[in-house]
PDB file of N, CA and C in Angstrom:
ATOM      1  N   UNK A   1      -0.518  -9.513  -7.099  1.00  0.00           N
ATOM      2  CA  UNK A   1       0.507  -8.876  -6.309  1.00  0.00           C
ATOM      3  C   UNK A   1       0.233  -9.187  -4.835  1.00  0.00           C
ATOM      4  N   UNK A   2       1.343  -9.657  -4.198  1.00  0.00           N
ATOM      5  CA  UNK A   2       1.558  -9.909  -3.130  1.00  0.00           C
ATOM      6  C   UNK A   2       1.166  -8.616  -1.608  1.00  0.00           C
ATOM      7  N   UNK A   3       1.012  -8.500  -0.536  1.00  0.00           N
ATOM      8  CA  UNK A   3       0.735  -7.173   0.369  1.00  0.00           C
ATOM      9  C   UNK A   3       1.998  -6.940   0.578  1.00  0.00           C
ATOM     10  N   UNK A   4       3.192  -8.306   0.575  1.00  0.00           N
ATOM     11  CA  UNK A   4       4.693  -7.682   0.691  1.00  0.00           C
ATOM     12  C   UNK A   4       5.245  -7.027  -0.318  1.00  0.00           C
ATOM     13  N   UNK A   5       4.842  -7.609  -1.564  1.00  0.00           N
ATOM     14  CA  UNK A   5       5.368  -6.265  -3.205  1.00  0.00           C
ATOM     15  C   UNK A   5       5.090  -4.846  -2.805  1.00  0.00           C
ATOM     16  N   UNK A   6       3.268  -5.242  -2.350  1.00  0.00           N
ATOM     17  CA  UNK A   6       2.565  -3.548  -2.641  1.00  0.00           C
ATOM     18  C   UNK A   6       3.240  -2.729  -1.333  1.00  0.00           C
ATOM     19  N   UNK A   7       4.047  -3.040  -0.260  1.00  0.00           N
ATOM     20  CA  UNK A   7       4.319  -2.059   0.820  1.00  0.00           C
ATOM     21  C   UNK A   7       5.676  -1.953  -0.009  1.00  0.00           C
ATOM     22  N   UNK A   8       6.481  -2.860  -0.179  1.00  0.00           N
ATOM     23  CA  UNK A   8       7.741  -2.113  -0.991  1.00  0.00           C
ATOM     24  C   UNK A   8       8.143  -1.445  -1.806  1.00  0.00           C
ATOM     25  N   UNK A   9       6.520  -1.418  -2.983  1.00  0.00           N
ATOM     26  CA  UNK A   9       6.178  -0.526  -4.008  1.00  0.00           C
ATOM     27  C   UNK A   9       6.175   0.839  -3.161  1.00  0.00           C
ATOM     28  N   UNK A  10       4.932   0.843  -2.057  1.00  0.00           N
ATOM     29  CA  UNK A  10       4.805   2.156  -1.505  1.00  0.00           C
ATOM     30  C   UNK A  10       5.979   2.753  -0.691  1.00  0.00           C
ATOM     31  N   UNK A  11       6.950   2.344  -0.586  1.00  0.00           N
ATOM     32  CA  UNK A  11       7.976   2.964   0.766  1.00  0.00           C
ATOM     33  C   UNK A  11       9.137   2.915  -0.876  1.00  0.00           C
ATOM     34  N   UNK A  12       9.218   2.637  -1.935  1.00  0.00           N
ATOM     35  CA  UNK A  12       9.558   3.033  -2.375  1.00  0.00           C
ATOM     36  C   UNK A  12       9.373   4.693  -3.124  1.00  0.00           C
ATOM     37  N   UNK A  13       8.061   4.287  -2.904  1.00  0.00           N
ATOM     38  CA  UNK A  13       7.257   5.900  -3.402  1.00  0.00           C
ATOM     39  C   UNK A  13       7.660   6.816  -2.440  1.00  0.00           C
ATOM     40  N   UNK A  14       8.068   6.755  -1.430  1.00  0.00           N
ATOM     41  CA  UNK A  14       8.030   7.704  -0.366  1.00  0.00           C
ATOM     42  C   UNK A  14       6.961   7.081   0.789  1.00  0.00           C
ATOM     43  N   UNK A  15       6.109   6.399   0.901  1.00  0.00           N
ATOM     44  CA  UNK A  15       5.164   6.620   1.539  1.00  0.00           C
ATOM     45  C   UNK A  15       5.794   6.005   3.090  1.00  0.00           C
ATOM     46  N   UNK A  16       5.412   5.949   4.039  1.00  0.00           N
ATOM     47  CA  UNK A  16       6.116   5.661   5.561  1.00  0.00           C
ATOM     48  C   UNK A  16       4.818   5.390   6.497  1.00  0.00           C
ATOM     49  N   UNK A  17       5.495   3.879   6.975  1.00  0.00           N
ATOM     50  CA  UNK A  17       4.472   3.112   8.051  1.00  0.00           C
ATOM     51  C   UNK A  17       4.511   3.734   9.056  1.00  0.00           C
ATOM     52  N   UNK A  18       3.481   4.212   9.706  1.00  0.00           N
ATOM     53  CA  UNK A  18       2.964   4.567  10.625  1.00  0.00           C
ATOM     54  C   UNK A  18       2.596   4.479  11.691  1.00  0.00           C
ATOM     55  N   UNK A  19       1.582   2.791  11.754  1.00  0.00           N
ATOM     56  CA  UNK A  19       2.334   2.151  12.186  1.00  0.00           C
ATOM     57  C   UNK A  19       1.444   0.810  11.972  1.00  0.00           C
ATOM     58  N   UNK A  20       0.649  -0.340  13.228  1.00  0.00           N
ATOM     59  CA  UNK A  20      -0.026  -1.128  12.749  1.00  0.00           C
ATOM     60  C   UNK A  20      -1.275  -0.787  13.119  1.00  0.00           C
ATOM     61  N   UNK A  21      -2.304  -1.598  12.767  1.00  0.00           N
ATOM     62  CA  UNK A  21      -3.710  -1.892  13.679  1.00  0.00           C
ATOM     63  C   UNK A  21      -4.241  -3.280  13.499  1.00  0.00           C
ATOM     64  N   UNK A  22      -3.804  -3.763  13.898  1.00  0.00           N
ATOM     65  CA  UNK A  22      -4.649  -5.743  14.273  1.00  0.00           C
ATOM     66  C   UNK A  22      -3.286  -6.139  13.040  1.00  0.00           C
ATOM     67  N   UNK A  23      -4.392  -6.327  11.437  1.00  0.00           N
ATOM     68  CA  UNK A  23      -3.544  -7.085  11.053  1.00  0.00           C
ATOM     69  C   UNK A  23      -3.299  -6.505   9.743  1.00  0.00           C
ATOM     70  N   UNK A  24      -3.158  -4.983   9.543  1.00  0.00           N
ATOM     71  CA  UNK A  24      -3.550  -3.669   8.999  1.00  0.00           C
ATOM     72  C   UNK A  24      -1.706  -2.836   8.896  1.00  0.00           C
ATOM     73  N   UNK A  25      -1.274  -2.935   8.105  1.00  0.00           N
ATOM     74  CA  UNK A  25      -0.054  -1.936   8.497  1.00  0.00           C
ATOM     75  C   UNK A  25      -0.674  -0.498   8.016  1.00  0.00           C
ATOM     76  N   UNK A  26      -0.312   0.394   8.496  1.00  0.00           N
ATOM     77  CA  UNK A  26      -0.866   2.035   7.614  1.00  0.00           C
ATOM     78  C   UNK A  26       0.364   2.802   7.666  1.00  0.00           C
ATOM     79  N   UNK A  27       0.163   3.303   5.888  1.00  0.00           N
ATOM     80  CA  UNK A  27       1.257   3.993   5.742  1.00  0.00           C
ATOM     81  C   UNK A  27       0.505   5.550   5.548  1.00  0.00           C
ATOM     82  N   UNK A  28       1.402   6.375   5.679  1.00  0.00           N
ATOM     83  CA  UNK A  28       1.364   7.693   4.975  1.00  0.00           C
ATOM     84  C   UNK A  28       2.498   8.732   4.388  1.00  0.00           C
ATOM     85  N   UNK A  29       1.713   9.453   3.976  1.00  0.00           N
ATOM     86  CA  UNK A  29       2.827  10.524   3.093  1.00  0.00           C
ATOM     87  C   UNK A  29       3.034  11.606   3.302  1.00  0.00           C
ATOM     88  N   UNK A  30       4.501  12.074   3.126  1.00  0.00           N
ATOM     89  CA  UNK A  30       4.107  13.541   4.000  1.00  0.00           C
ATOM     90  C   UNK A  30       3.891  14.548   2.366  1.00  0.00           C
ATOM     91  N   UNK A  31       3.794  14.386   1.481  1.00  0.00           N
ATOM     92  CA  UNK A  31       3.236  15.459   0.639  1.00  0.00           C
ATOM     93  C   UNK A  31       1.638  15.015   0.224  1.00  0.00           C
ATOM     94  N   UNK A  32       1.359  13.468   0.564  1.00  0.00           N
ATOM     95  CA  UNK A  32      -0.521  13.030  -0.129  1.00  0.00           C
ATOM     96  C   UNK A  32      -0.791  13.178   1.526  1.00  0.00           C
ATOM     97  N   UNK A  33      -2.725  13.475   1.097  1.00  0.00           N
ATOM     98  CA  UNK A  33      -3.215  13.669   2.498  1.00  0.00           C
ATOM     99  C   UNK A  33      -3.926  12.201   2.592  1.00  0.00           C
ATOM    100  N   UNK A  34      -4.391  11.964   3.623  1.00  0.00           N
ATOM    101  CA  UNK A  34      -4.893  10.994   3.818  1.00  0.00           C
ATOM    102  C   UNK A  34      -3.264   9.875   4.253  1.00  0.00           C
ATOM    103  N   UNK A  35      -3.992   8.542   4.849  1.00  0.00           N
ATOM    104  CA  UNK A  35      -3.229   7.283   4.739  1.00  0.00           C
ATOM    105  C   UNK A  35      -3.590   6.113   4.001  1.00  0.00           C
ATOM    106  N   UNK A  36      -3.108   4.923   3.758  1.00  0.00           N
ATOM    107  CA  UNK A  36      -3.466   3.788   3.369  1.00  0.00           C
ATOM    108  C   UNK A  36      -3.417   2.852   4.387  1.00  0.00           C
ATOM    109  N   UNK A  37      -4.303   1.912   4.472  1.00  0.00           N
ATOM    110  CA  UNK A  37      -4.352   0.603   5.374  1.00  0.00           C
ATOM    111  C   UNK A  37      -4.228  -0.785   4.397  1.00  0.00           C
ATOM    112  N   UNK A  38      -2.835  -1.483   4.287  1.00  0.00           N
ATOM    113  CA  UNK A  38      -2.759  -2.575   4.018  1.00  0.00           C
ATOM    114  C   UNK A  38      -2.919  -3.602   4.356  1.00  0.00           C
ATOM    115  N   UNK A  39      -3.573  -4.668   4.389  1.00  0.00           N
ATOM    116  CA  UNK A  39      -3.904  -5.739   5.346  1.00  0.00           C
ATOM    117  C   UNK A  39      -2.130  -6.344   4.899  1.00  0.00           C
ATOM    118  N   UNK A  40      -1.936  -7.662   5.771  1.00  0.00           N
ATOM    119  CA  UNK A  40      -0.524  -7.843   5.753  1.00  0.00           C
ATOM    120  C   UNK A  40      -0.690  -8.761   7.063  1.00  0.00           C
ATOM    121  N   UNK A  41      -0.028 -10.186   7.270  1.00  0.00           N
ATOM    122  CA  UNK A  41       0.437 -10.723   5.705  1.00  0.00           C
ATOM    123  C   UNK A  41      -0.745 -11.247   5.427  1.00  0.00           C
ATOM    124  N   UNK A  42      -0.372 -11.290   3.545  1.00  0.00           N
ATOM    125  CA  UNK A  42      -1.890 -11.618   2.920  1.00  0.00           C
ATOM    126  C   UNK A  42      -0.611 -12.289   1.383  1.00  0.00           C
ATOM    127  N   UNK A  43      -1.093 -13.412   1.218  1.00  0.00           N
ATOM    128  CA  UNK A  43      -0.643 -13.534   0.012  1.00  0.00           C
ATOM    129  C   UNK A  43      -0.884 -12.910  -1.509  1.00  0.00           C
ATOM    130  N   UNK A  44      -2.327 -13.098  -1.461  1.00  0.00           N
ATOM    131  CA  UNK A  44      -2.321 -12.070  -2.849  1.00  0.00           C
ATOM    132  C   UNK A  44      -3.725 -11.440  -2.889  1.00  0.00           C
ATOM    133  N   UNK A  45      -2.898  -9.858  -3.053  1.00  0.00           N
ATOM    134  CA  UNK A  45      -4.606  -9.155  -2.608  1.00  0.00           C
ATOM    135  C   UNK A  45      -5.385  -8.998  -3.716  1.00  0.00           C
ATOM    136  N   UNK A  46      -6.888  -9.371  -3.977  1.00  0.00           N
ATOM    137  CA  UNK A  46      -7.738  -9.370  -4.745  1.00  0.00           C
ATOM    138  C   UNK A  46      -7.578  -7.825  -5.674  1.00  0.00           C
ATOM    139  N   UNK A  47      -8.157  -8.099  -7.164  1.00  0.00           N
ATOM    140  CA  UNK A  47      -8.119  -7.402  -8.112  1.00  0.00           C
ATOM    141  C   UNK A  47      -8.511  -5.864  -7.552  1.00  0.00           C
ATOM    142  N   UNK A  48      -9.792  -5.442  -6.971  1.00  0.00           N
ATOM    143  CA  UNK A  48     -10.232  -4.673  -6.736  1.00  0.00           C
ATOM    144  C   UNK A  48      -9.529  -3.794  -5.602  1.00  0.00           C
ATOM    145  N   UNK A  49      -9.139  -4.574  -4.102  1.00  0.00           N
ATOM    146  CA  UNK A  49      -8.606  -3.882  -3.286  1.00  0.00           C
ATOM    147  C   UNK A  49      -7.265  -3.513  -4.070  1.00  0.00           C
ATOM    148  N   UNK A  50      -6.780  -3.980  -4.639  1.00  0.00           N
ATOM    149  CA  UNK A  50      -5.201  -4.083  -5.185  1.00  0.00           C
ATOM    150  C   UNK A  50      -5.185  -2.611  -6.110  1.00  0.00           C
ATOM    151  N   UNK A  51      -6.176  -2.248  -6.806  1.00  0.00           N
ATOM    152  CA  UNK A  51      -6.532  -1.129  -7.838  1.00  0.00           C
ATOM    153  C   UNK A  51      -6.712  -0.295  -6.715  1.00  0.00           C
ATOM    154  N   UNK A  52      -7.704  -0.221  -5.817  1.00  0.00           N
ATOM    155  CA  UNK A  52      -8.091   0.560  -4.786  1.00  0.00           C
ATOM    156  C   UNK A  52      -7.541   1.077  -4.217  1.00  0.00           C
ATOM    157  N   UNK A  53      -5.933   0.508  -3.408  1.00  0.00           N
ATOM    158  CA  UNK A  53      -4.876   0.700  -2.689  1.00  0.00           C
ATOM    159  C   UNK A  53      -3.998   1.919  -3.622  1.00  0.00           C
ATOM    160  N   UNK A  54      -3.807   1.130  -5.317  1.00  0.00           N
ATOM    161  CA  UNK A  54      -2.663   1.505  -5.692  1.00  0.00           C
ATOM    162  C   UNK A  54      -3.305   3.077  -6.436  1.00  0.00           C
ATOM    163  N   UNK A  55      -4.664   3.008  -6.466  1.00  0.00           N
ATOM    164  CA  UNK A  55      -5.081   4.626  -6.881  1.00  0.00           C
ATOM    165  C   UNK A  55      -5.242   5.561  -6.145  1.00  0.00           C
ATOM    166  N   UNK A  56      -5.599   5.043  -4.477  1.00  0.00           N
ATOM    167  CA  UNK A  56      -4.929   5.730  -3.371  1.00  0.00           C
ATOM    168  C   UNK A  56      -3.553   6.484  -3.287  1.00  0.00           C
ATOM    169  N   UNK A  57      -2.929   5.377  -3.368  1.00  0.00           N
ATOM    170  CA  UNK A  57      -1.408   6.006  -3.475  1.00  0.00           C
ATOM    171  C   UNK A  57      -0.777   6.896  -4.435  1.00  0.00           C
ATOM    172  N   UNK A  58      -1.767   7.120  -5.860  1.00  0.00           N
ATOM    173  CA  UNK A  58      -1.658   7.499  -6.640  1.00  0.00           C
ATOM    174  C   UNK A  58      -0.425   7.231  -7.839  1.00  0.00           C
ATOM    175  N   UNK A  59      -0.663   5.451  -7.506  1.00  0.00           N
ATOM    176  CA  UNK A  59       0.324   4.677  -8.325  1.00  0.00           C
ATOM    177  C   UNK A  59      -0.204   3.624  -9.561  1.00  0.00           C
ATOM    178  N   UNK A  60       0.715   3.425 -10.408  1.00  0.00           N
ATOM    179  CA  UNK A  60      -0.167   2.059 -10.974  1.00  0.00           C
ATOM    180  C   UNK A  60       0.864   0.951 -10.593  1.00  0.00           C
ATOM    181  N   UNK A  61       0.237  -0.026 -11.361  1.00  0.00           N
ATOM    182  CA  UNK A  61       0.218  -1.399 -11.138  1.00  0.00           C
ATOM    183  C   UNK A  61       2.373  -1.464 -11.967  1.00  0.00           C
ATOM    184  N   UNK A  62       1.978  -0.878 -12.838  1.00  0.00           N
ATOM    185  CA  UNK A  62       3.516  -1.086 -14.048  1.00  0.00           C
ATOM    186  C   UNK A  62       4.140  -0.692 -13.508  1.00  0.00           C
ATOM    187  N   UNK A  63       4.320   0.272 -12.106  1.00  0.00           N
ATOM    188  CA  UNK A  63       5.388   1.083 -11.737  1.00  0.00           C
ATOM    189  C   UNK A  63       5.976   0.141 -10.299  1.00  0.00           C
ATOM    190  N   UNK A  64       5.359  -0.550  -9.966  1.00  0.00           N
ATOM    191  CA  UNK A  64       5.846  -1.019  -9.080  1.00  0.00           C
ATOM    192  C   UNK A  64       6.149  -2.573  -9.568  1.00  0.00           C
ATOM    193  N   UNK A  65       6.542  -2.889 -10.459  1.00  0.00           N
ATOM    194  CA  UNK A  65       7.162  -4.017 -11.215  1.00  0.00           C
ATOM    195  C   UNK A  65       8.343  -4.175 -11.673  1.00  0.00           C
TER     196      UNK A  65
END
């Protein structure tokens, strides 16, 4: 999965950019605490950050497909 899928996955969820840092977009949510930091642009983010991000968000992988 692409860093452009996984932010459209998340702003589909609700979640809302915040804004940037270097090369970092960060989103957050107004009902989850915390934010996420997506690197961006990135063609395809490795297995681990990609799980990492999307259990953050408290999403899986099938739902944003």
């Amino acid at each position: 999965m692409t860093s452009a899928e996984l932010i459209k996955c998340l702003e589909k969820a609700g979640w809302l950019r915040r804004g940037t840092k270097g090369s970092h977009h960060v989103y957050v949510h107004p009902d989850r605490p915390g934010h996420i930091s997506v690197p961006h642009p990135r063609e395809d983010l490795g297995p681990g950050l990609l799980h990492k991000l999307l259990k953050q968000a408290g999403l899986k992988e099938v739902n944003c497909k």
